[in-house]
Protein backbone atom coordinates (compact mmCIF):
# COMPACT_ATOMS: atom_id res chain seq x y z
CA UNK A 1 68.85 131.49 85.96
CA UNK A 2 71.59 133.66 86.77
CA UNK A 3 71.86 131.67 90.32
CA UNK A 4 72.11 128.09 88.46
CA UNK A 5 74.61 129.55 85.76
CA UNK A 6 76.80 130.74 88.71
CA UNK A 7 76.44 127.04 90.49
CA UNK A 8 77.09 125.27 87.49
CA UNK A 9 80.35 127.41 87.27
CA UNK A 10 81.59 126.56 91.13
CA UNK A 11 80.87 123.18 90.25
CA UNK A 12 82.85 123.01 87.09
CA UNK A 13 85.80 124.77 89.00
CA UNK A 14 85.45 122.89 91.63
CA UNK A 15 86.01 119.56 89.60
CA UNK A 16 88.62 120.93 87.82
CA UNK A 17 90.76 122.16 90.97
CA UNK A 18 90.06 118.38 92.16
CA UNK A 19 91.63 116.76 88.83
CA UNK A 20 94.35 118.96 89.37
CA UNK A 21 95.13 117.88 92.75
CA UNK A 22 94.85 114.59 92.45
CA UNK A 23 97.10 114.46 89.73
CA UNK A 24 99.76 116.34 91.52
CA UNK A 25 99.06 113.78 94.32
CA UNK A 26 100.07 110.98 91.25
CA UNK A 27 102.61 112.85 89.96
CA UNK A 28 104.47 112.99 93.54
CA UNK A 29 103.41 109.06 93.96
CA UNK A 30 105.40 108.26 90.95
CA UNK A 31 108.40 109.93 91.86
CA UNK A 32 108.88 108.47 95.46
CA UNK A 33 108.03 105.44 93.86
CA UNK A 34 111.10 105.42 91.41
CA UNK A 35 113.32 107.06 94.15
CA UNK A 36 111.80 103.71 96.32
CA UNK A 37 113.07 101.55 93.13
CA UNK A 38 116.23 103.57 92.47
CA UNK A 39 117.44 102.55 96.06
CA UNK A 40 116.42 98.94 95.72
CA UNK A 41 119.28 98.72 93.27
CA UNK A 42 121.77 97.81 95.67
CA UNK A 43 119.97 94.80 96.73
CA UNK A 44 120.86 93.29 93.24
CA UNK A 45 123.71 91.53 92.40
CA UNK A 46 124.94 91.16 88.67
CA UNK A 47 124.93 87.12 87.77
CA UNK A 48 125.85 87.45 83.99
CA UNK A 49 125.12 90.54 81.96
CA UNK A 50 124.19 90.76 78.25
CA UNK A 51 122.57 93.50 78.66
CA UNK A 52 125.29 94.77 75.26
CA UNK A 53 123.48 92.62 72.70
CA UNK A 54 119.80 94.38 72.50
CA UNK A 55 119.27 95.97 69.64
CA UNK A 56 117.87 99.98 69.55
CA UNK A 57 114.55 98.05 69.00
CA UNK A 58 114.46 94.96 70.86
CA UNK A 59 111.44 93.55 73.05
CA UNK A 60 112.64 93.27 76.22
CA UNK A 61 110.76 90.59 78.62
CA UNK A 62 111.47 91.65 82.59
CA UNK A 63 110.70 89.11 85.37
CA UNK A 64 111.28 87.90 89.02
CA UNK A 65 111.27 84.41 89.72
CA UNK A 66 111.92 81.62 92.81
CA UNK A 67 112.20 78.22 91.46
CA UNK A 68 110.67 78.09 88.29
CA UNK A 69 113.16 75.46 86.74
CA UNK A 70 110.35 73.31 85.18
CA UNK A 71 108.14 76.38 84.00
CA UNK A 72 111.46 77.92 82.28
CA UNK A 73 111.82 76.26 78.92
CA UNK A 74 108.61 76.71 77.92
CA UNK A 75 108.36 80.00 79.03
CA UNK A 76 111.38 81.14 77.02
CA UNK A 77 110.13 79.15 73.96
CA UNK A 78 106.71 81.15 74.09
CA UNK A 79 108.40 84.66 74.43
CA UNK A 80 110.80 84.16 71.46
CA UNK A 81 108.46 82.88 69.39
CA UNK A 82 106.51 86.05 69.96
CA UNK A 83 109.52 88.35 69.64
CA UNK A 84 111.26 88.61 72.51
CA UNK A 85 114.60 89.50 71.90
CA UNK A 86 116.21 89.41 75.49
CA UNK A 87 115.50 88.68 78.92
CA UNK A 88 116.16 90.46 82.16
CA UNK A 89 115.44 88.39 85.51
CA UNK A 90 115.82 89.01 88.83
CA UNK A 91 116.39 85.55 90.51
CA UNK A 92 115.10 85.69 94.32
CA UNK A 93 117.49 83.15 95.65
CA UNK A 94 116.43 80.13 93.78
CA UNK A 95 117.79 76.60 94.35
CA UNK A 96 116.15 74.24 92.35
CA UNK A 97 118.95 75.34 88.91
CA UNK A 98 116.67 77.83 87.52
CA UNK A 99 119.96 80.72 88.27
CA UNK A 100 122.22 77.95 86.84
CA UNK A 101 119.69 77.23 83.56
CA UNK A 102 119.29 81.20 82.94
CA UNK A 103 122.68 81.79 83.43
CA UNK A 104 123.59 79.74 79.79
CA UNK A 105 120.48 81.18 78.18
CA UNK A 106 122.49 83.39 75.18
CA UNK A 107 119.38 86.04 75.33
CA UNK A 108 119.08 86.46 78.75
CA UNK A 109 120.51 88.72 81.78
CA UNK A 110 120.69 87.80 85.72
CA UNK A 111 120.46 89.28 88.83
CA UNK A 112 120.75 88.24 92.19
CA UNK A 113 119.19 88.79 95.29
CA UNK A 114 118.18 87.06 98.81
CA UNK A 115 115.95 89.99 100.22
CA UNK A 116 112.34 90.30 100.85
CA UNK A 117 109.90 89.65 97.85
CA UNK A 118 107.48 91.46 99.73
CA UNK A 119 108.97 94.21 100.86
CA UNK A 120 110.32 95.14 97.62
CA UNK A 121 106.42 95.40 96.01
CA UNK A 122 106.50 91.83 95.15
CA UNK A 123 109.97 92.17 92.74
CA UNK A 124 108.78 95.47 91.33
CA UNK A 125 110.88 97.53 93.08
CA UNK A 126 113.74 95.33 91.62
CA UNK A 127 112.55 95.40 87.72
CA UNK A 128 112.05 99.12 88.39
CA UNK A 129 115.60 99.98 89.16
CA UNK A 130 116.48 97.94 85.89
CA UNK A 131 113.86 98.88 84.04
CA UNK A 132 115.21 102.35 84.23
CA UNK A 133 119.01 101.55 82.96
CA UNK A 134 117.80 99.00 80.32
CA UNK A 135 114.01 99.21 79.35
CA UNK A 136 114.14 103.04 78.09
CA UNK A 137 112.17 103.48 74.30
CA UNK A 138 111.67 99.65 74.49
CA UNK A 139 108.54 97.86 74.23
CA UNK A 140 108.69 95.97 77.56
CA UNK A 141 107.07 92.87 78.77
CA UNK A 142 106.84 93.12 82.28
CA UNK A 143 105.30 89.10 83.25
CA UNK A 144 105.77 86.30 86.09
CA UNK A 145 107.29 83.04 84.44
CA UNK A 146 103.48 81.21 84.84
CA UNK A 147 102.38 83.70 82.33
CA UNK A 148 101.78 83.09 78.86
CA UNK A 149 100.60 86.33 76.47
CA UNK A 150 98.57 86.15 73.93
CA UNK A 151 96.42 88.80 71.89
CA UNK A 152 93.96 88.19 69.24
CA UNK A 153 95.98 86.81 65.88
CA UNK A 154 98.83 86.10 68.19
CA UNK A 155 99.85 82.70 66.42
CA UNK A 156 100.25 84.32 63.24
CA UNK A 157 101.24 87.97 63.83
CA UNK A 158 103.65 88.27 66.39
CA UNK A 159 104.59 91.00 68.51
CA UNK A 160 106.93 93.29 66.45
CA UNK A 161 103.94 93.76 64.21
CA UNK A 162 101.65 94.41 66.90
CA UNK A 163 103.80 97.30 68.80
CA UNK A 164 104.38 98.53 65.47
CA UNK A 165 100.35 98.80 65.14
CA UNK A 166 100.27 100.25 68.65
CA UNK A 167 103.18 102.75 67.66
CA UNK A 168 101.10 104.20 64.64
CA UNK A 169 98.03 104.65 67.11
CA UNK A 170 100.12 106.17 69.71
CA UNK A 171 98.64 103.74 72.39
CA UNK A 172 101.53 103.01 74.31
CA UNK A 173 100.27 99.74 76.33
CA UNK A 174 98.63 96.99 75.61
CA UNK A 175 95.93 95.63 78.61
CA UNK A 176 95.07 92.07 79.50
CA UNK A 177 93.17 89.65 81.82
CA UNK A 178 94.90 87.19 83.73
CA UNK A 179 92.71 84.14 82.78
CA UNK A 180 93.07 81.30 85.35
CA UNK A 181 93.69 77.57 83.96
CA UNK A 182 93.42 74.27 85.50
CA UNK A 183 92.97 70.75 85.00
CA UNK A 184 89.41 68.97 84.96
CA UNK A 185 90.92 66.47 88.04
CA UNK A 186 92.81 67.37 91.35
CA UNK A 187 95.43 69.89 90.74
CA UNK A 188 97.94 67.94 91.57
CA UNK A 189 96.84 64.92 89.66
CA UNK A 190 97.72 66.42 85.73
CA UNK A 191 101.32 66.16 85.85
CA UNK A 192 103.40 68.27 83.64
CA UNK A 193 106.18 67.69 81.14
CA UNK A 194 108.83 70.73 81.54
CA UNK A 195 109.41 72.28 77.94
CA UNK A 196 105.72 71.54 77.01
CA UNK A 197 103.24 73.63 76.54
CA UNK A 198 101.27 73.82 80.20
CA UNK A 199 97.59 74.82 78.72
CA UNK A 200 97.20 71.26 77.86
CA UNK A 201 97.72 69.93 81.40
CA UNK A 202 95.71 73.41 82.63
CA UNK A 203 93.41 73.19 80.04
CA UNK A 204 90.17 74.62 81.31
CA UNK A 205 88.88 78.26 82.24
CA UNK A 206 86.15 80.24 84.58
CA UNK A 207 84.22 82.01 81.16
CA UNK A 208 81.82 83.80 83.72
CA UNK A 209 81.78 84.98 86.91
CA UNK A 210 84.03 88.21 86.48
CA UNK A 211 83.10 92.07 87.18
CA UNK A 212 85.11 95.17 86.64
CA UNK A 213 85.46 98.47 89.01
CA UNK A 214 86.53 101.49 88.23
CA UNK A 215 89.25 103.19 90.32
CA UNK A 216 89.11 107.17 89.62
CA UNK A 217 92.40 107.48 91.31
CA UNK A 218 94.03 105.55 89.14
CA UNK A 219 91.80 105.87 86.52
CA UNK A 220 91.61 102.03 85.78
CA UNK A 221 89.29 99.17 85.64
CA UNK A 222 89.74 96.67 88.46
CA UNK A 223 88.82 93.33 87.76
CA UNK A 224 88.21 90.36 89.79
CA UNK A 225 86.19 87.25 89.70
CA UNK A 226 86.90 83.39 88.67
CA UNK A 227 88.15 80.64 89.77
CA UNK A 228 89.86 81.09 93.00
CA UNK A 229 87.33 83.88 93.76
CA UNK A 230 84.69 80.79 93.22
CA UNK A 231 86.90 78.07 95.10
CA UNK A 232 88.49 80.06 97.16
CA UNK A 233 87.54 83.60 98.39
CA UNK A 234 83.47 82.99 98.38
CA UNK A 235 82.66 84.34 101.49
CA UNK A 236 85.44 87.36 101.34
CA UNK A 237 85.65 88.09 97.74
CA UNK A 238 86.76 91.79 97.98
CA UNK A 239 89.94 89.96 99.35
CA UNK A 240 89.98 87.67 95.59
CA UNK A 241 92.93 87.95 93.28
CA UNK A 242 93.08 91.00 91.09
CA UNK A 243 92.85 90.39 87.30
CA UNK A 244 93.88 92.85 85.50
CA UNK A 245 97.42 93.40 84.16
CA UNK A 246 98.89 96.12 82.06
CA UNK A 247 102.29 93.87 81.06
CA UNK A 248 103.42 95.48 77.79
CA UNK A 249 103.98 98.99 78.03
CA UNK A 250 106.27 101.19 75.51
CA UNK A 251 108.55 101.92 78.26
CA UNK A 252 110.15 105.14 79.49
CA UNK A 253 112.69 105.91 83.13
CA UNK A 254 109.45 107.72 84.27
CA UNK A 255 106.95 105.15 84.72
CA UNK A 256 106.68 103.55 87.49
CA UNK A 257 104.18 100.40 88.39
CA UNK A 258 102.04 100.64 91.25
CA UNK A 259 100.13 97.57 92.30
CA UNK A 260 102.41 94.53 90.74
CA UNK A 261 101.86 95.06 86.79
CA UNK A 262 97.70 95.33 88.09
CA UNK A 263 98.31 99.48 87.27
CA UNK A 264 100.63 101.76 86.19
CA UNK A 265 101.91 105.99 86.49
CA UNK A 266 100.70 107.80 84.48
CA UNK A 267 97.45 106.99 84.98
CA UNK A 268 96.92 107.41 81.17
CA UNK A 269 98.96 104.18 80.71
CA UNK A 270 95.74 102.56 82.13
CA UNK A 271 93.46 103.68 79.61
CA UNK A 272 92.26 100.24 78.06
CA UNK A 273 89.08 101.81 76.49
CA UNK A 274 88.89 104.69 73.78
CA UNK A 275 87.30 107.84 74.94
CA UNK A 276 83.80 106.80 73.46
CA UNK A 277 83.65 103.71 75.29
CA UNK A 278 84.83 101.75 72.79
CA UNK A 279 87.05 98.06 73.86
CA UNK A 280 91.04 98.90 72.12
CA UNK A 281 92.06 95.69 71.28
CA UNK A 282 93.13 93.86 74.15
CA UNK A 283 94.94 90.46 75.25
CA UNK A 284 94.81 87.77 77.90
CA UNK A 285 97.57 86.62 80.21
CA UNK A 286 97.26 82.72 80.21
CA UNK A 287 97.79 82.10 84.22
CA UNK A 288 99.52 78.36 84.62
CA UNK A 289 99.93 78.84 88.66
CA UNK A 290 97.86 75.71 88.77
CA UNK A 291 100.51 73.15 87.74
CA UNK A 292 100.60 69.76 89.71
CA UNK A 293 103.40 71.51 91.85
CA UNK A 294 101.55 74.37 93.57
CA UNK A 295 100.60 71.19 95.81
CA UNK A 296 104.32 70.75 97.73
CA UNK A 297 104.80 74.60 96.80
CA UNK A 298 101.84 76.09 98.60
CA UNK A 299 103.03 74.88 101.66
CA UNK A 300 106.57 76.53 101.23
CA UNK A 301 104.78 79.77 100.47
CA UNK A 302 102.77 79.37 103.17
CA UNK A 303 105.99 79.27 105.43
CA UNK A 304 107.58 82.22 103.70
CA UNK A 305 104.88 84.42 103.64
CA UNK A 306 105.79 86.52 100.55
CA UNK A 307 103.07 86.65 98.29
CA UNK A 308 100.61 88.94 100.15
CA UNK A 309 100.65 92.02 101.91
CA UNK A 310 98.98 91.06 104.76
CA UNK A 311 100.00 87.02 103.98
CA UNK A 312 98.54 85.36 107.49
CA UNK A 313 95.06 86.39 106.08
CA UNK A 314 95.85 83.95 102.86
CA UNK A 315 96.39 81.22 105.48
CA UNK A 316 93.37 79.20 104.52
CA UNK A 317 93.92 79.56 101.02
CA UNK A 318 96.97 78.35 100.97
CA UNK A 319 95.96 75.54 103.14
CA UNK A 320 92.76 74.70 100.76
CA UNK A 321 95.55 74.20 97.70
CA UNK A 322 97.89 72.51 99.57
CA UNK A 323 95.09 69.63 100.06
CA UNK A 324 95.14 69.04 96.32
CA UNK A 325 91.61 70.96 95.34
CA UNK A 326 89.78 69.83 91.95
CA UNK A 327 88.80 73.35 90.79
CA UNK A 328 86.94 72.12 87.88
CA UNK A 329 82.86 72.36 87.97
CA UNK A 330 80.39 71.89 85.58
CA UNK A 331 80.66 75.47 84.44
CA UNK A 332 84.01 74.79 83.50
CA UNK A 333 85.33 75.33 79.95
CA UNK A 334 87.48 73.88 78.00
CA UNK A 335 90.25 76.13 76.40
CA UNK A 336 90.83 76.30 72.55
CA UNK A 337 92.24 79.44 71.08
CA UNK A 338 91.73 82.74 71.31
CA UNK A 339 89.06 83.21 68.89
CA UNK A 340 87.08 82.08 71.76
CA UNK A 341 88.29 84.04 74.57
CA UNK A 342 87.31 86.93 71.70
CA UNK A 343 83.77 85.37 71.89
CA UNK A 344 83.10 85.38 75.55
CA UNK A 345 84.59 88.76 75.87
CA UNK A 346 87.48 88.08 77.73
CA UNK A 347 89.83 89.52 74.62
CA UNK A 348 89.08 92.04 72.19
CA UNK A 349 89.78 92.96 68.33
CA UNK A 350 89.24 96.51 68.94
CA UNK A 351 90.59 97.93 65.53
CA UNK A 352 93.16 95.43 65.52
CA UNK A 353 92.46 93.47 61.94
């Protein structure tokens, strides 16, 4: 017995020397990361600046963008409706007028810049280094223009009231899924109206087919699955889109994203479940990539080679879009509100009421 008690105490030690390690490994991660941000900086260039008109307590809504000119309106219409109080974007050298459009937008800030959307973590680096100057204390939206939030009671209780609620809870993030939509036809056969509403063009979902990892370094749940796992990345799905975001975070000049908005440092800023297992209420990122332009677009993208880390693998899947797909199946469903996405478990309550 004495033998055992002794084990059970090397053990114990030894786990606790190996937290410790690894989160002076994180710790060091996070600072080279925002040093990595810091000197990204200069890469901006200041377009218009209004950054003087938030408020102490302003939601702030930070994004990178390349030609988004027909997803802008409505994306700008969503996020004030919500709460949004200003915008900061970094525009990657856009030239279809979405610079010019921003640019007379009373709520929102540009930057410039022609450099490598890859090499600067696909924009992070960029937000990062403003993020720091701007985002400090704020509750910060960090989202990709064919993104639409929403959280259970979203259409009624927006999202002062909800970071308020997090505030008093002292949960300082609020997770999501990234929830695929399409059309029932070919993508590129539902054509969309800019300043509409693109869920009812892209107005079916995947409700099955997902499954969740844990990641002890990060101490996160990674989540993949769906639709362009099922069209798409079949026979190589470790390779499938990740799902899972963490885009509104009560931000401070010491976090630091690591994977796009997928995780963040700390690791505690990835805790989406309570400590007894228990869902905290969570939301769903409505994903519009899917618009009736990916068609002409995939094949830019395919040229540029931006979007990936390792992009020539993503070859093929670029090709497969570019030949106007119909992603739609008979497991399809259609989307209605998020009472259902509550229902199939893709969004939760948690002690939100």
């Amino acid at each position: 017995m004495h033998g055992a008690g002794i084990s059970r105490g090397i053990t114990i030690a030894s786990r606790q020397l190996s937290r410790a390690v690894l989160a002076y490994r994180m710790r060091w991660k996070r600072r080279r990361l925002l040093y990595r941000s810091w000197r990204k900086r200069r890469q901006l260039s200041l377009v218009i600046d209004r950054t003087d008109r938030i408020h102490p307590n302003a939601i702030l809504s930070f994004t990178t963008l390349r030609n988004e000119i027909a997803r802008l309106p409505y994306f700008l219409e969503h996020y004030r409706a919500l709460g949004v109080e200003h915008f900061i974007v970094v525009d990657n050298d856009s030239d279809d007028g979405s610079a010019e459009f921003l640019a007379h937008q009373p709520d929102v800030s540009v930057w410039h810049t022609s450099h490598s959307y890859r090499l600067s973590r696909f924009g992070v680096d960029w937000l990062t280094s403003l993020q720091m100057t701007y985002a400090h204390d704020h509750w910060t939206l960090t989202v990709d223009v064919d993104e639409l939030l929403i959280y259970p009671d979203w259409d009624t209780r927006k999202l002062p009231d909800l970071t308020a609620w997090l505030d008093a809870r002292h949960q300082p993030m609020l997770g999501t899924m990234m929830l695929d939509m399409y059309p029932k036809g070919a993508v590129g056969s539902a054509k969309y109206t800019p300043g509409t509403d693109p869920t009812r063009v892209l107005n079916w979902f995947d409700a099955y087919g997902y499954w969740v990892q844990r990641q002890p370094r990060m101490d996160s749940l990674w989540l993949q699955g769906g639709v362009r796992l099922r069209c798409f990345f079949q026979s190589e799905p470790e390779r499938a889109p990740t799902l899972n975001k963490v885009p509104l975070v009560k931000w401070n000049k010491r976090y630091a994203y690591v994977s796009s908005a997928h995780s963040m440092l700390p690791p505690r800023l990835n805790h989406i479940y309570d400590e007894n297992g228990q869902e905290k209420v969570t939301g769903v990122l409505l994903h519009t990539k899917f618009l009736d332009q990916i068609v002409a677009k995939s094949s830019v993208e395919k040229q540029r080679q931006e979007h990936f880390s390792n992009s020539s693998l993503y070859d093929a899947y670029y090709d497969a879009l570019a030949d106007n797909p119909i992603l739609w199946d008979e497991s399809s469903v259609a989307y209605q509100n998020w009472e259902q996405l509550v229902d199939l478990g893709l969004m939760s309550k948690g002690e939100w009421a």
